[in-house]
N, C-alpha and C. Protein backbone atom coordinates (compact mmCIF):
# COMPACT_ATOMS: atom_id res chain seq x y z
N UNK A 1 -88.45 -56.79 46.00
CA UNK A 1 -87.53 -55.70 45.84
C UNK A 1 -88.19 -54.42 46.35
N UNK A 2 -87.41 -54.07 46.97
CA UNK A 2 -87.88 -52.25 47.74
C UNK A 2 -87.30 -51.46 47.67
N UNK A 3 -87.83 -50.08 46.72
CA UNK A 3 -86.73 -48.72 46.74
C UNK A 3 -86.26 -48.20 47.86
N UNK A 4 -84.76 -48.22 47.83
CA UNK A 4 -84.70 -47.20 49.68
C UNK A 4 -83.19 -46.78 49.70
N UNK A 5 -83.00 -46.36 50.83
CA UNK A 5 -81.31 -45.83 50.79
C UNK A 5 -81.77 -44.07 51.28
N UNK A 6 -80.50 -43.74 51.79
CA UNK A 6 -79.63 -43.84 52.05
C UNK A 6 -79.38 -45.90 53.26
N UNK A 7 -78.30 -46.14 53.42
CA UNK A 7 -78.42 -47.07 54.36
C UNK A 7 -78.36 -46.31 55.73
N UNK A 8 -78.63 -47.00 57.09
CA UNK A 8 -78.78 -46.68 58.00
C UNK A 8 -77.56 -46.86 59.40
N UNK A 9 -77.54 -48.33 59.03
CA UNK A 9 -77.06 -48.99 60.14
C UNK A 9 -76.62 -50.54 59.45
N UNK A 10 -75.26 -50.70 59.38
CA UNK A 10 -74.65 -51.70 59.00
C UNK A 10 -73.90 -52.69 59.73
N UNK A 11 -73.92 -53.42 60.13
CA UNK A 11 -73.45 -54.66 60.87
C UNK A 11 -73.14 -53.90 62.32
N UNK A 12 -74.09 -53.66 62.66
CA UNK A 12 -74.22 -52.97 64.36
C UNK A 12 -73.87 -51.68 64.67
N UNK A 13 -73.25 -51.21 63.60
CA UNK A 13 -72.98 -49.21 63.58
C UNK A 13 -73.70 -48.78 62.91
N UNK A 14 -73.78 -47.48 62.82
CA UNK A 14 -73.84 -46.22 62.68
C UNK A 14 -73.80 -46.34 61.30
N UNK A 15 -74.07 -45.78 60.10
CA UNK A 15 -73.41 -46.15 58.71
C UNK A 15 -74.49 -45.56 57.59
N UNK A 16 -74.80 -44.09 58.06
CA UNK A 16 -75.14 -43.06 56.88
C UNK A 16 -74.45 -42.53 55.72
N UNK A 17 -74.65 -43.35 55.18
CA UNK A 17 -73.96 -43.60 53.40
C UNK A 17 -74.65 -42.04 52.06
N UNK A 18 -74.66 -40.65 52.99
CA UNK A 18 -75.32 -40.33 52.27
C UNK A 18 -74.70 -39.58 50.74
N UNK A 19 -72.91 -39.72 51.04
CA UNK A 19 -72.59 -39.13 49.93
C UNK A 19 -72.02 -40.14 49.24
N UNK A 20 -72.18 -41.59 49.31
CA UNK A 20 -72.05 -42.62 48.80
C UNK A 20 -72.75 -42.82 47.57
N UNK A 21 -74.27 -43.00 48.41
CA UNK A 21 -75.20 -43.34 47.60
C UNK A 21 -75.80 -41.59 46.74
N UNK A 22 -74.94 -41.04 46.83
CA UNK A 22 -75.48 -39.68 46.11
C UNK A 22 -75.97 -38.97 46.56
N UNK A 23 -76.53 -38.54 47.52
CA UNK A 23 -77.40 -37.70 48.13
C UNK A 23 -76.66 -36.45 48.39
N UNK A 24 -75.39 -36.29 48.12
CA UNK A 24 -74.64 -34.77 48.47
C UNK A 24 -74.71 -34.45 46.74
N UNK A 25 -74.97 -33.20 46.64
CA UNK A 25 -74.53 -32.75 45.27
C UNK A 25 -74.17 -31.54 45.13
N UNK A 26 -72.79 -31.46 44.56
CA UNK A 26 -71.20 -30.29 45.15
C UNK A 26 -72.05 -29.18 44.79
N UNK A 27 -72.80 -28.83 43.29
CA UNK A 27 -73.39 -28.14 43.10
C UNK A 27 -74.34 -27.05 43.10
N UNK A 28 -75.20 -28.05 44.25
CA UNK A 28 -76.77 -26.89 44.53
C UNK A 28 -76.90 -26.07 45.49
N UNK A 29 -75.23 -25.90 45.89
CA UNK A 29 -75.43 -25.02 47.19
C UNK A 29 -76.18 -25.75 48.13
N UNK A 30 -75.98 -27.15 48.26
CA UNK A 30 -76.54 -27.95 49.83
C UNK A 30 -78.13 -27.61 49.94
N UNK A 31 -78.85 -27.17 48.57
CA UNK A 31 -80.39 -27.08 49.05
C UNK A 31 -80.85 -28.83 48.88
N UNK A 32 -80.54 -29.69 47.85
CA UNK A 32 -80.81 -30.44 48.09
C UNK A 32 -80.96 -31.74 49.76
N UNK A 33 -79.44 -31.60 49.90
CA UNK A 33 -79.09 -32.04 51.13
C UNK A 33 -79.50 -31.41 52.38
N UNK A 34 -79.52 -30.11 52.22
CA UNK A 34 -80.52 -29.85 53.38
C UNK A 34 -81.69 -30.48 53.87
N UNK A 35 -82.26 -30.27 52.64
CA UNK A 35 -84.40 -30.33 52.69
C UNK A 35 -84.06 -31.57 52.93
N UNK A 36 -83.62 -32.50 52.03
CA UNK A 36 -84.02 -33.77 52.30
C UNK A 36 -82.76 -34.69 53.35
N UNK A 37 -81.96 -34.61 53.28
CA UNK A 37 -80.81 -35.74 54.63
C UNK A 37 -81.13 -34.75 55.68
N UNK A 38 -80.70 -33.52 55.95
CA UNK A 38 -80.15 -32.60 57.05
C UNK A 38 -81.71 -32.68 57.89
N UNK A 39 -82.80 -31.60 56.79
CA UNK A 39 -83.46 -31.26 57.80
C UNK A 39 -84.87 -32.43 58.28
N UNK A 40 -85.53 -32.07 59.18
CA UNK A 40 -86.41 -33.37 59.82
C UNK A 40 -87.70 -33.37 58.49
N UNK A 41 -88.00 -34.38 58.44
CA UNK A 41 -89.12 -34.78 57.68
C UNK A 41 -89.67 -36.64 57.99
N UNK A 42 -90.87 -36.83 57.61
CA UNK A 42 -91.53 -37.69 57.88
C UNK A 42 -90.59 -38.79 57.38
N UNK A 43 -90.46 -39.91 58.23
CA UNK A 43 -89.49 -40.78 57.56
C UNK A 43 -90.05 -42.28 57.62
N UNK A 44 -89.72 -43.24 56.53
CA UNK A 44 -89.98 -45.12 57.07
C UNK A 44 -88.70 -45.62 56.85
N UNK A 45 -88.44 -46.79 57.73
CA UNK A 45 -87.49 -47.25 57.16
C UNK A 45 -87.76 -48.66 58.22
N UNK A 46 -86.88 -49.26 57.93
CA UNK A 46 -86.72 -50.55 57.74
C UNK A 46 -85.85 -51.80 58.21
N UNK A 47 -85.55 -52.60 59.49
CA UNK A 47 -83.93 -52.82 59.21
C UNK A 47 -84.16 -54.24 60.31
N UNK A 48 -83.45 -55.86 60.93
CA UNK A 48 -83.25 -56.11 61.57
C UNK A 48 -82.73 -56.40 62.62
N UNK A 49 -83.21 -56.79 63.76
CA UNK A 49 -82.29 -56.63 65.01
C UNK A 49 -81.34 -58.18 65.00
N UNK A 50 -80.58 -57.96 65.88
CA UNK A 50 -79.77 -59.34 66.18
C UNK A 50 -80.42 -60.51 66.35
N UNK A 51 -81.31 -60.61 66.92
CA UNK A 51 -82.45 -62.01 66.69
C UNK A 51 -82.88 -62.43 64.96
N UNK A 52 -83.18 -61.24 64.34
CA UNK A 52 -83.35 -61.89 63.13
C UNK A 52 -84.44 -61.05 62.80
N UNK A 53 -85.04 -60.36 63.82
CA UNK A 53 -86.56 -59.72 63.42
C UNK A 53 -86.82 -58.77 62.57
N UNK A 54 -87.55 -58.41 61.97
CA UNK A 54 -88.05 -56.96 60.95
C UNK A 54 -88.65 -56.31 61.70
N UNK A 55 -87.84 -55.24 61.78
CA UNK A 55 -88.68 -54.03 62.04
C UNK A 55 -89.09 -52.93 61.15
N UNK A 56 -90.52 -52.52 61.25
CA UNK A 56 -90.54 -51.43 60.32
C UNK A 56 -90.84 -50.31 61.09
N UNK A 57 -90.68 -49.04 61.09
CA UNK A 57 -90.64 -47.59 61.66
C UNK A 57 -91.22 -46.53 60.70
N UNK A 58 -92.24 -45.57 61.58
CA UNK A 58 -92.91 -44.44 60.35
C UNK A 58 -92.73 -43.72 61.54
N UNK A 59 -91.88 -42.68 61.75
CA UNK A 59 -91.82 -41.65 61.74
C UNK A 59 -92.65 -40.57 61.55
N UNK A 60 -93.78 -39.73 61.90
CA UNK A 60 -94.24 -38.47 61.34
C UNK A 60 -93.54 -37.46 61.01
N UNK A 61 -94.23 -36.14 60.58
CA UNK A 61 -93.73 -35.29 60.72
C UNK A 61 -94.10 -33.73 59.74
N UNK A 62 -93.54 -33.14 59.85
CA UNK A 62 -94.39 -31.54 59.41
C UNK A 62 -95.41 -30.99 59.98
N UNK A 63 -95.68 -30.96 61.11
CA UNK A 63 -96.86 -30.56 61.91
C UNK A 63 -96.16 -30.53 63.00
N UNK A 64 -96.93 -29.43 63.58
CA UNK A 64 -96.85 -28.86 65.35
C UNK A 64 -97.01 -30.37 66.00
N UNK A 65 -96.96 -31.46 65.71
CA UNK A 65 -97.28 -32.63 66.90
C UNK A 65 -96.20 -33.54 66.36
N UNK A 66 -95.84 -33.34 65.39
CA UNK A 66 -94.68 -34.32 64.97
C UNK A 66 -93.71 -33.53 64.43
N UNK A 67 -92.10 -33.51 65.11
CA UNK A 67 -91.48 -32.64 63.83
C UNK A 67 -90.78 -33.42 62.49
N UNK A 68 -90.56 -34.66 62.53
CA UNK A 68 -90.22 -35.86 61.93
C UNK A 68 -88.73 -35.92 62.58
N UNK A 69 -87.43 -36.65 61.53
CA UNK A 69 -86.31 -36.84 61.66
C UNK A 69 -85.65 -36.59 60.18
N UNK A 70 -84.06 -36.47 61.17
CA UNK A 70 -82.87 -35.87 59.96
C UNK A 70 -82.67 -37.40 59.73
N UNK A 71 -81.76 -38.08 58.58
CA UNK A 71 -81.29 -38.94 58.08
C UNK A 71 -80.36 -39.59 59.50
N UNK A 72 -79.71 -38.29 60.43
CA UNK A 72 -78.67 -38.87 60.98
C UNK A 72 -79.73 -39.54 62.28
N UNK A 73 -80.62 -38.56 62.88
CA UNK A 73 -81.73 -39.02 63.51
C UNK A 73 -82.27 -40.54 63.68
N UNK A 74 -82.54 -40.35 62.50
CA UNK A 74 -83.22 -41.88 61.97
C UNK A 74 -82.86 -42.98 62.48
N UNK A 75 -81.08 -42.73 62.12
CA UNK A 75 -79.76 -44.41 62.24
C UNK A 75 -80.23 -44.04 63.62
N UNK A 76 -80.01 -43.05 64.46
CA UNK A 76 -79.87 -43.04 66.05
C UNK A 76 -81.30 -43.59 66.49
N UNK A 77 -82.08 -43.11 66.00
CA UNK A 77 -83.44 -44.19 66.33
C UNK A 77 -83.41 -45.49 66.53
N UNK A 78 -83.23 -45.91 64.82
CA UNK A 78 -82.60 -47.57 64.63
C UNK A 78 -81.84 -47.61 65.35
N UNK A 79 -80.72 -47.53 65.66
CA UNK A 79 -79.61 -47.86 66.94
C UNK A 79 -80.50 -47.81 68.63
N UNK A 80 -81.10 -47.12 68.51
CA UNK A 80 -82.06 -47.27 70.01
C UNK A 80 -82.86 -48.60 70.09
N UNK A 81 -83.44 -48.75 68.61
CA UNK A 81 -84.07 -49.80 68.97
C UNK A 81 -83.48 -50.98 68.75
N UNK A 82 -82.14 -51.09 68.49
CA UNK A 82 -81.44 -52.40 68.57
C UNK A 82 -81.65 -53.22 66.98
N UNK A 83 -81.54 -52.06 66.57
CA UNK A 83 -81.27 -52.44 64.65
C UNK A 83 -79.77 -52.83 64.79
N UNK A 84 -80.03 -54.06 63.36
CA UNK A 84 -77.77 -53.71 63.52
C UNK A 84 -78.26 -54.21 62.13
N UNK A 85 -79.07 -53.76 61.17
CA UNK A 85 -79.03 -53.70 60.08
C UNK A 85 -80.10 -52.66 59.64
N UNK A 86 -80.26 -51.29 59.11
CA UNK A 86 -80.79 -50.28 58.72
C UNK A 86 -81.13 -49.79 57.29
N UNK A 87 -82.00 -49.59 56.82
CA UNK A 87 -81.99 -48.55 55.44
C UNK A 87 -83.27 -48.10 55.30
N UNK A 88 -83.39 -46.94 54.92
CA UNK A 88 -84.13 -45.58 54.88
C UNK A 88 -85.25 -45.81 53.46
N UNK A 89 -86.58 -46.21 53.78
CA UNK A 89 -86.91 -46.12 52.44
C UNK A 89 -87.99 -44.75 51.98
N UNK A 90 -89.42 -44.86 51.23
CA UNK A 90 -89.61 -43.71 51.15
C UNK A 90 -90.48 -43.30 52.25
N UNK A 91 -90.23 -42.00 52.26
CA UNK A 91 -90.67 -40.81 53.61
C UNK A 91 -91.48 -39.62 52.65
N UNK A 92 -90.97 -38.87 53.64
CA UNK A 92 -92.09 -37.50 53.35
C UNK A 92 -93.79 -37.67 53.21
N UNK A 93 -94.55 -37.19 52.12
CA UNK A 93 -95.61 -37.70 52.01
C UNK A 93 -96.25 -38.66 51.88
N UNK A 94 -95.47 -39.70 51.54
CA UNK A 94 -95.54 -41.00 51.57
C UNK A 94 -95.43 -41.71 52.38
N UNK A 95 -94.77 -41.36 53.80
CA UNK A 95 -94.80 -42.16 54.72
C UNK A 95 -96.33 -42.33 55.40
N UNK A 96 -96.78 -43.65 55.62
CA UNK A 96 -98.12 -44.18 55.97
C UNK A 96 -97.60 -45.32 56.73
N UNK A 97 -98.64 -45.63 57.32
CA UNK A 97 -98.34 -47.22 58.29
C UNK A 97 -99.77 -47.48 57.40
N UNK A 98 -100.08 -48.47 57.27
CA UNK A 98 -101.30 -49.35 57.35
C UNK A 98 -101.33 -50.94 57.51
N UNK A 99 -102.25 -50.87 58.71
CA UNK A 99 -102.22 -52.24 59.42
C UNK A 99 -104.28 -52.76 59.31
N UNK A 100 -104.66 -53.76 58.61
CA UNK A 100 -105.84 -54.43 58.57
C UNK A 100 -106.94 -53.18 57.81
N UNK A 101 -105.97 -52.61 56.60
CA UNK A 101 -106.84 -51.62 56.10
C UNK A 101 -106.89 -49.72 57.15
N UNK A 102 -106.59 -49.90 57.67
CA UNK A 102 -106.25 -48.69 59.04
C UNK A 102 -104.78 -47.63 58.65
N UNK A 103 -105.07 -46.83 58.76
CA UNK A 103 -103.79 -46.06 58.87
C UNK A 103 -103.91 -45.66 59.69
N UNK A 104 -102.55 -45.75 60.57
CA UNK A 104 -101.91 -45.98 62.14
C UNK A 104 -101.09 -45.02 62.17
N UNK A 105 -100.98 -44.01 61.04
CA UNK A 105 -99.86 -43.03 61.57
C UNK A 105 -100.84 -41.48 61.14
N UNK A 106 -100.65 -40.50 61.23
CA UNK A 106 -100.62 -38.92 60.69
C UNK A 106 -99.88 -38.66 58.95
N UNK A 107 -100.40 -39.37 58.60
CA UNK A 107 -99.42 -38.86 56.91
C UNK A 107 -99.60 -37.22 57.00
N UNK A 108 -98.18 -36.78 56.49
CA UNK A 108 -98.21 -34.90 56.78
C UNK A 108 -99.27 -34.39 55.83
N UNK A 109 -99.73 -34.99 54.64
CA UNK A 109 -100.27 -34.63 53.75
C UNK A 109 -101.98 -34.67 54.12
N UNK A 110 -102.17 -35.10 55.42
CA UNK A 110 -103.26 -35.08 55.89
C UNK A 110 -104.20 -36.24 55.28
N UNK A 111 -103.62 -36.99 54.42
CA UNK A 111 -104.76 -38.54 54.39
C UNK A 111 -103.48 -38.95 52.75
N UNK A 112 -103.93 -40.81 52.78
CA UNK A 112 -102.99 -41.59 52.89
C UNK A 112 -102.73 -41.46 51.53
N UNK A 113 -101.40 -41.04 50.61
CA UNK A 113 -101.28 -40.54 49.43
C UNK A 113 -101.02 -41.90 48.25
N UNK A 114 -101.26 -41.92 47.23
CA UNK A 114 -101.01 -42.82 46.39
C UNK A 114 -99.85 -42.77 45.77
N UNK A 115 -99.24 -44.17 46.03
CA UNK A 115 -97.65 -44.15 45.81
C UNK A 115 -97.39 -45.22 44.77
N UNK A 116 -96.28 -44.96 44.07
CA UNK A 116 -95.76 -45.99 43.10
C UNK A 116 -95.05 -47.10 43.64
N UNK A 117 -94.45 -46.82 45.29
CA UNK A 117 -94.09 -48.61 46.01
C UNK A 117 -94.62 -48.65 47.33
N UNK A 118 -94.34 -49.95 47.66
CA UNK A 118 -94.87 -49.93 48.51
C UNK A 118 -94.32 -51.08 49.30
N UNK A 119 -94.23 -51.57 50.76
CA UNK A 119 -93.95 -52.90 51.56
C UNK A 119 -95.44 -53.11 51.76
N UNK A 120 -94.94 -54.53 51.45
CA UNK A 120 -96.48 -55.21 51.66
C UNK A 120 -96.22 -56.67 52.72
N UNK A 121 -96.94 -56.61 53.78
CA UNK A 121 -96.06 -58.00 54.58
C UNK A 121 -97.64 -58.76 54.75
N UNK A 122 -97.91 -59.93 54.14
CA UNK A 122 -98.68 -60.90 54.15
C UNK A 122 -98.58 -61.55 55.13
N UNK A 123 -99.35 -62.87 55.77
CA UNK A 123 -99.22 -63.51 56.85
C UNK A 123 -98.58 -64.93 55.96
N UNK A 124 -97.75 -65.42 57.26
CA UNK A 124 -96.94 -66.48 56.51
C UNK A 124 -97.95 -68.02 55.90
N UNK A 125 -98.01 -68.68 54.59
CA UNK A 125 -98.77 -69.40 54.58
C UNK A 125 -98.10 -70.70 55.28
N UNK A 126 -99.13 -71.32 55.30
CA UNK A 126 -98.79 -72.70 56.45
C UNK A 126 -98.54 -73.92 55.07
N UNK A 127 -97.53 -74.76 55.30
CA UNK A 127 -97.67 -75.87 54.61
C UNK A 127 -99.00 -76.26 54.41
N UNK A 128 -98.63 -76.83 52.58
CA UNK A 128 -100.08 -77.58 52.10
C UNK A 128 -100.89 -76.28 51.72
N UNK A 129 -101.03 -75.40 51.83
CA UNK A 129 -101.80 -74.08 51.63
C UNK A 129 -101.56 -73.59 50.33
C-alpha cells in the first residue's frame, strides 16, 4: 500500500482529480491550492505504460537548476512518457530517488529527508528461493 493522489492519468487521459480527491478548499482563499497543485514543486509519482511497465519519476525542484512541476505539469509529463495509468505520490521535501543505497536526484532540502513512507522495489525472487 502507497500514500498518493491526486490521480494523474487514467485509462490513457489526462485525469487530475484535484477537487475530487480534496485538494480545492472553497475556504482558504486558494492558498492551499496554490502552493501545493498550482504552483511547481518537487514532485514523485508513479504510473504504467501500455506494455504493463512501472514507471517511477522524481522530479526536482526549488532551486535555480530545477524549478519542479504543477500537478497539471506532472499528468503532461506522464502523458509524454506514455503513462496511461498515473498518480502523484509524496513530493516536496521528500521527493528522493535512491537506487543501490545512492541518491540519484537533488532533494530541495539539500540531503535525503526522513520520511514516514516510502516505495521500496526489491529484485524479483526466483522460484525455490
Amino acid at each position: 500500500m502507497v500514500n498518493g493522489g491526486p490521480l494523474l492519468v487514467k485509462n490513457g487521459s489526462e485525469d487530475v482529480t484535484v477537487k475530487h480527491d480534496g485538494m480545492v478548499h472553497p475556504n482558504d482563499g486558494n492558498s492551499f491550492y496554490y502552493g501545493w497543485v498550482h504552483k511547481r514543486n518537487p514532485r514523485t509519482f508513479a504510473g504504467t505504460d501500455a506494455q504493463g511497465r512501472t514507471l517511477l519519476v522524481t522530479a526536482d525542484g526549488r532551486s535555480t537548476a530545477s524549478l519542479g512541476l504543477s500537478l497539471k505539469e506532472e499528468a503532461d509529463v506522464a502523458m509524454s512518457l506514455g503513462m496511461v495509468q498515473a498518480m502523484n505520490l509524496d513530493g516536496g521535501g521528500s521527493t528522493t530517488a535512491v537506487a543501490g543505497g545512492k541518491v540519484l536526484n537533488s532533494p530541495s532540502g539539500g540531503t535525503e529527508r526522513a520520511v514516514g513512507d516510502a516505495l521500496v522495489l526489491l529484485p524479483a525472487r526466483k522460484e525455490g528461493q
